[in-house]
PDB file of N, CA and C in Angstrom:
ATOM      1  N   UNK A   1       4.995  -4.474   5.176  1.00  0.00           N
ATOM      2  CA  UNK A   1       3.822  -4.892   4.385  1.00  0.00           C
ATOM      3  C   UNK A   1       4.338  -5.556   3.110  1.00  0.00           C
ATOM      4  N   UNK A   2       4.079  -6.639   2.799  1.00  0.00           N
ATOM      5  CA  UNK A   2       4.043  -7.347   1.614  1.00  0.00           C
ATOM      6  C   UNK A   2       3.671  -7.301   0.266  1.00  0.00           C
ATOM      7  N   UNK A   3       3.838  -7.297  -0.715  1.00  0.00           N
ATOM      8  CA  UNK A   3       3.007  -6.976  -1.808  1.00  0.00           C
ATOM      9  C   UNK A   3       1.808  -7.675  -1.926  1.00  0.00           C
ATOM     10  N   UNK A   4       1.935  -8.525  -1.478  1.00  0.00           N
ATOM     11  CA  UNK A   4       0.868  -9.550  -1.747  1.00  0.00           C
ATOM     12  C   UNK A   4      -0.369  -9.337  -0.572  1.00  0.00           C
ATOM     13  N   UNK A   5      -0.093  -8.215   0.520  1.00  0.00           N
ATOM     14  CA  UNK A   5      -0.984  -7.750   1.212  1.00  0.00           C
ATOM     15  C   UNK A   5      -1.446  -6.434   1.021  1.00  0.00           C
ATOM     16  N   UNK A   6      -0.703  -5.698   0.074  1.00  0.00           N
ATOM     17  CA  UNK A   6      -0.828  -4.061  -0.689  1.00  0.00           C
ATOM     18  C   UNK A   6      -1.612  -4.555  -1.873  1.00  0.00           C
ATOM     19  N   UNK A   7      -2.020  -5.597  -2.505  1.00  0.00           N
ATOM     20  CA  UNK A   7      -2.793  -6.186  -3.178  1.00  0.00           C
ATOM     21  C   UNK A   7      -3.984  -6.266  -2.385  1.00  0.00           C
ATOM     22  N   UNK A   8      -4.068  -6.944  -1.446  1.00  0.00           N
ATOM     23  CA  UNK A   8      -5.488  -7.134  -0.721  1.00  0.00           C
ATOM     24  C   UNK A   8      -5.758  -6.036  -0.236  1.00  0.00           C
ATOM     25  N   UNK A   9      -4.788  -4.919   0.347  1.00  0.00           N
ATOM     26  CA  UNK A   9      -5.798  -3.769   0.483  1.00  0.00           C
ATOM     27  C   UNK A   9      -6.308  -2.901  -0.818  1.00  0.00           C
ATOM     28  N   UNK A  10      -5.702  -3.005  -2.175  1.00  0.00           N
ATOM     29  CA  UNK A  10      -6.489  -2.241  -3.263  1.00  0.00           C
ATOM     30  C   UNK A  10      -7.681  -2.921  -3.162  1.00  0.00           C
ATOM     31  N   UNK A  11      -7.373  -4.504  -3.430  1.00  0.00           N
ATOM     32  CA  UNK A  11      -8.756  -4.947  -3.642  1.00  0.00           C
ATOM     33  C   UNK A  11      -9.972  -4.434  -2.705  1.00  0.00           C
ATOM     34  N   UNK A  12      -9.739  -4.571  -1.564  1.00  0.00           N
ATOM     35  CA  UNK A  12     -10.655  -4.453  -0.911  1.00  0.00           C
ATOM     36  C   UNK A  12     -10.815  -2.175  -0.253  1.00  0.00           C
ATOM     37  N   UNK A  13      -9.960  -1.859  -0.708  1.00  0.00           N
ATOM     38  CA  UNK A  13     -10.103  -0.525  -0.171  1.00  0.00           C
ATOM     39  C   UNK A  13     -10.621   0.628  -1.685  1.00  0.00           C
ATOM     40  N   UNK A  14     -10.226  -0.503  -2.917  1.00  0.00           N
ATOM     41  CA  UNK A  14     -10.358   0.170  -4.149  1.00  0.00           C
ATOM     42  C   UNK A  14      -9.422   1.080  -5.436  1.00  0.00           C
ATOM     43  N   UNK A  15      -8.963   2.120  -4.549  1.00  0.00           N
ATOM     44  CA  UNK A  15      -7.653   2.700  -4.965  1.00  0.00           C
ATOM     45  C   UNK A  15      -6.664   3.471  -3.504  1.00  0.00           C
ATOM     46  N   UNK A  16      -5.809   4.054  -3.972  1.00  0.00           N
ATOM     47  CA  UNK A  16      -4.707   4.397  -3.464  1.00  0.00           C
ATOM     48  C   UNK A  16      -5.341   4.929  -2.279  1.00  0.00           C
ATOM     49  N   UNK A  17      -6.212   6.316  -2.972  1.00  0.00           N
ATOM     50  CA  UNK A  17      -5.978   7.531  -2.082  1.00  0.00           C
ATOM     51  C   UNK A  17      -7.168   6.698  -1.278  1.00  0.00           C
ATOM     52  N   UNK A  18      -8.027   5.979  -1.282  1.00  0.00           N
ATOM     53  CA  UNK A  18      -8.779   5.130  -0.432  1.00  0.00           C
ATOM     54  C   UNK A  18      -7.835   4.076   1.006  1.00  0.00           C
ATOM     55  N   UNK A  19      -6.741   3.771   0.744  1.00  0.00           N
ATOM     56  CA  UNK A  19      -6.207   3.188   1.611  1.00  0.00           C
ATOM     57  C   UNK A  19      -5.676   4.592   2.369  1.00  0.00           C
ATOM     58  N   UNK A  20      -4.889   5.008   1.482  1.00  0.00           N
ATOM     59  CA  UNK A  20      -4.295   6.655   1.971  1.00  0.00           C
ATOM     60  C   UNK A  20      -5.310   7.124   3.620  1.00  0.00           C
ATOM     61  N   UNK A  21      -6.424   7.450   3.052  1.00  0.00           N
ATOM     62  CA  UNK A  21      -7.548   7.989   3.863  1.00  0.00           C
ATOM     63  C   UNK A  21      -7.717   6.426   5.262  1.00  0.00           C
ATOM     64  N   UNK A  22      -8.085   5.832   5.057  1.00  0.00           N
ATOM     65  CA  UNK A  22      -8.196   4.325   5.465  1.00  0.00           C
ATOM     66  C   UNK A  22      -7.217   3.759   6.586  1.00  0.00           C
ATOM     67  N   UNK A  23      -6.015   4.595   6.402  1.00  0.00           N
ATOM     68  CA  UNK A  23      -4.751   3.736   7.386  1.00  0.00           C
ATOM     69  C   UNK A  23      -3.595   4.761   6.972  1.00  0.00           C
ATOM     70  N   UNK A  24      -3.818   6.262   7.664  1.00  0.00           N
ATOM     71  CA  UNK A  24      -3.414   7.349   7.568  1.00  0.00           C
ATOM     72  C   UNK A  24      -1.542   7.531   8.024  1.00  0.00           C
ATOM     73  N   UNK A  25      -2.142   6.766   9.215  1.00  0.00           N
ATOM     74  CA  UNK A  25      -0.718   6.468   9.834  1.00  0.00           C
ATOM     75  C   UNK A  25       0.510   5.917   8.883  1.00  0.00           C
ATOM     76  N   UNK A  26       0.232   5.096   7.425  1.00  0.00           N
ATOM     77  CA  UNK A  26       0.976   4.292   7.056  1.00  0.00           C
ATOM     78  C   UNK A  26       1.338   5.532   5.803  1.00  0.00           C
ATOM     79  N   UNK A  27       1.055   6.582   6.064  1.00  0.00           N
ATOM     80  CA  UNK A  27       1.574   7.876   5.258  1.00  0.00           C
ATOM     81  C   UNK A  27       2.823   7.261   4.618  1.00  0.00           C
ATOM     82  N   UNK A  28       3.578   7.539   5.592  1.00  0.00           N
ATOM     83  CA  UNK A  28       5.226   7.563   5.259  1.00  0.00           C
ATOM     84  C   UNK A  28       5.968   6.553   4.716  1.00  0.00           C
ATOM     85  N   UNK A  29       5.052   5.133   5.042  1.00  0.00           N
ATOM     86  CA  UNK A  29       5.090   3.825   4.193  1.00  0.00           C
ATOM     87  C   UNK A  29       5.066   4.111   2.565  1.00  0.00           C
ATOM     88  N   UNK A  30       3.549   4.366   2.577  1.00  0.00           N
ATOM     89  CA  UNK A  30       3.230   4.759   1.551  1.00  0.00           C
ATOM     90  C   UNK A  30       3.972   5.252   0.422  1.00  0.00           C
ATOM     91  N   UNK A  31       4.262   6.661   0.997  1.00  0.00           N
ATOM     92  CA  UNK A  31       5.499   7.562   0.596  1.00  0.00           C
ATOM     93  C   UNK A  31       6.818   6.729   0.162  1.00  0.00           C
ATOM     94  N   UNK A  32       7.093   6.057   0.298  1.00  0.00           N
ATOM     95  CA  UNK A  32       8.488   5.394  -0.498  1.00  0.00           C
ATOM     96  C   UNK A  32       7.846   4.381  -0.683  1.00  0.00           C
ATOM     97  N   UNK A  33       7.009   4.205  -1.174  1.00  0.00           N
ATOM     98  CA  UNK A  33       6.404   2.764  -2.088  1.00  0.00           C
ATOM     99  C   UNK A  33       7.194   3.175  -3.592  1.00  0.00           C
ATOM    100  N   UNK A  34       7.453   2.246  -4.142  1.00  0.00           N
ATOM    101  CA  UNK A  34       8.056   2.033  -5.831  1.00  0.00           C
ATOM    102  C   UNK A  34       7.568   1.117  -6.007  1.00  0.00           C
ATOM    103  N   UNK A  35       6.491   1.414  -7.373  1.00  0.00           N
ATOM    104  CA  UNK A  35       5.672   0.145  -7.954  1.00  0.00           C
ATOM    105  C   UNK A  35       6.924  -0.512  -9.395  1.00  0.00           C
ATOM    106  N   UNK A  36       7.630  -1.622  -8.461  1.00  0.00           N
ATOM    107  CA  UNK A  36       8.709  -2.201  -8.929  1.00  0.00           C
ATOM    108  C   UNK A  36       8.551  -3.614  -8.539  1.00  0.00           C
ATOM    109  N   UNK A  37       9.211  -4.612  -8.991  1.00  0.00           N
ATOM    110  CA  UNK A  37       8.975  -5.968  -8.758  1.00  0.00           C
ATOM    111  C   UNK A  37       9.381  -6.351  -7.678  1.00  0.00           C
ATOM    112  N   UNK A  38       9.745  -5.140  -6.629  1.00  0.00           N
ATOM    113  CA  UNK A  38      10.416  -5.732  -5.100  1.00  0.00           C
ATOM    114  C   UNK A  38       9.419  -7.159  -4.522  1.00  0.00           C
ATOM    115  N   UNK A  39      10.015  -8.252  -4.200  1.00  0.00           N
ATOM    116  CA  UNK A  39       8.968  -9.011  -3.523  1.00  0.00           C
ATOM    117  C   UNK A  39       8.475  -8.423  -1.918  1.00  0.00           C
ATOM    118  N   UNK A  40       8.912  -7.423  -1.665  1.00  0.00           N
ATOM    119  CA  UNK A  40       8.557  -7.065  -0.406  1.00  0.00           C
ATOM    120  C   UNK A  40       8.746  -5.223  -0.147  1.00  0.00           C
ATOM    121  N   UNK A  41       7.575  -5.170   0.339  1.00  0.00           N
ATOM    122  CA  UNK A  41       7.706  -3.491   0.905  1.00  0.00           C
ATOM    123  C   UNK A  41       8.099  -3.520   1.974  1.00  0.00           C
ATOM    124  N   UNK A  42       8.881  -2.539   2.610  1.00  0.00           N
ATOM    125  CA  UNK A  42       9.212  -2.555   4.096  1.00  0.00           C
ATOM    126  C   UNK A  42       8.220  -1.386   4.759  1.00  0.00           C
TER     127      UNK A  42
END
């Protein structure tokens, strides 16, 4: 996932624990997210 698509889901999901709930599976994604200037999440 991209940052620039972890952007479109706040926008459109609102906050965190809203995507959290939303696309449950991506738990563990989630889980090592670092809000850092990476151009890319894996």
């Amino acid at each position: 996932i991209t940052k620039v698509e972890l952007e479109d889901l706040f926008l459109e999901y609102g906050t965190i624990d809203n995507i959290y709930l939303k696309h449950i599976s991506w738990g563990e994604s989630f889980a090592r997210i670092t809000y850092s200037n990476n151009d890319a999440i894996d």
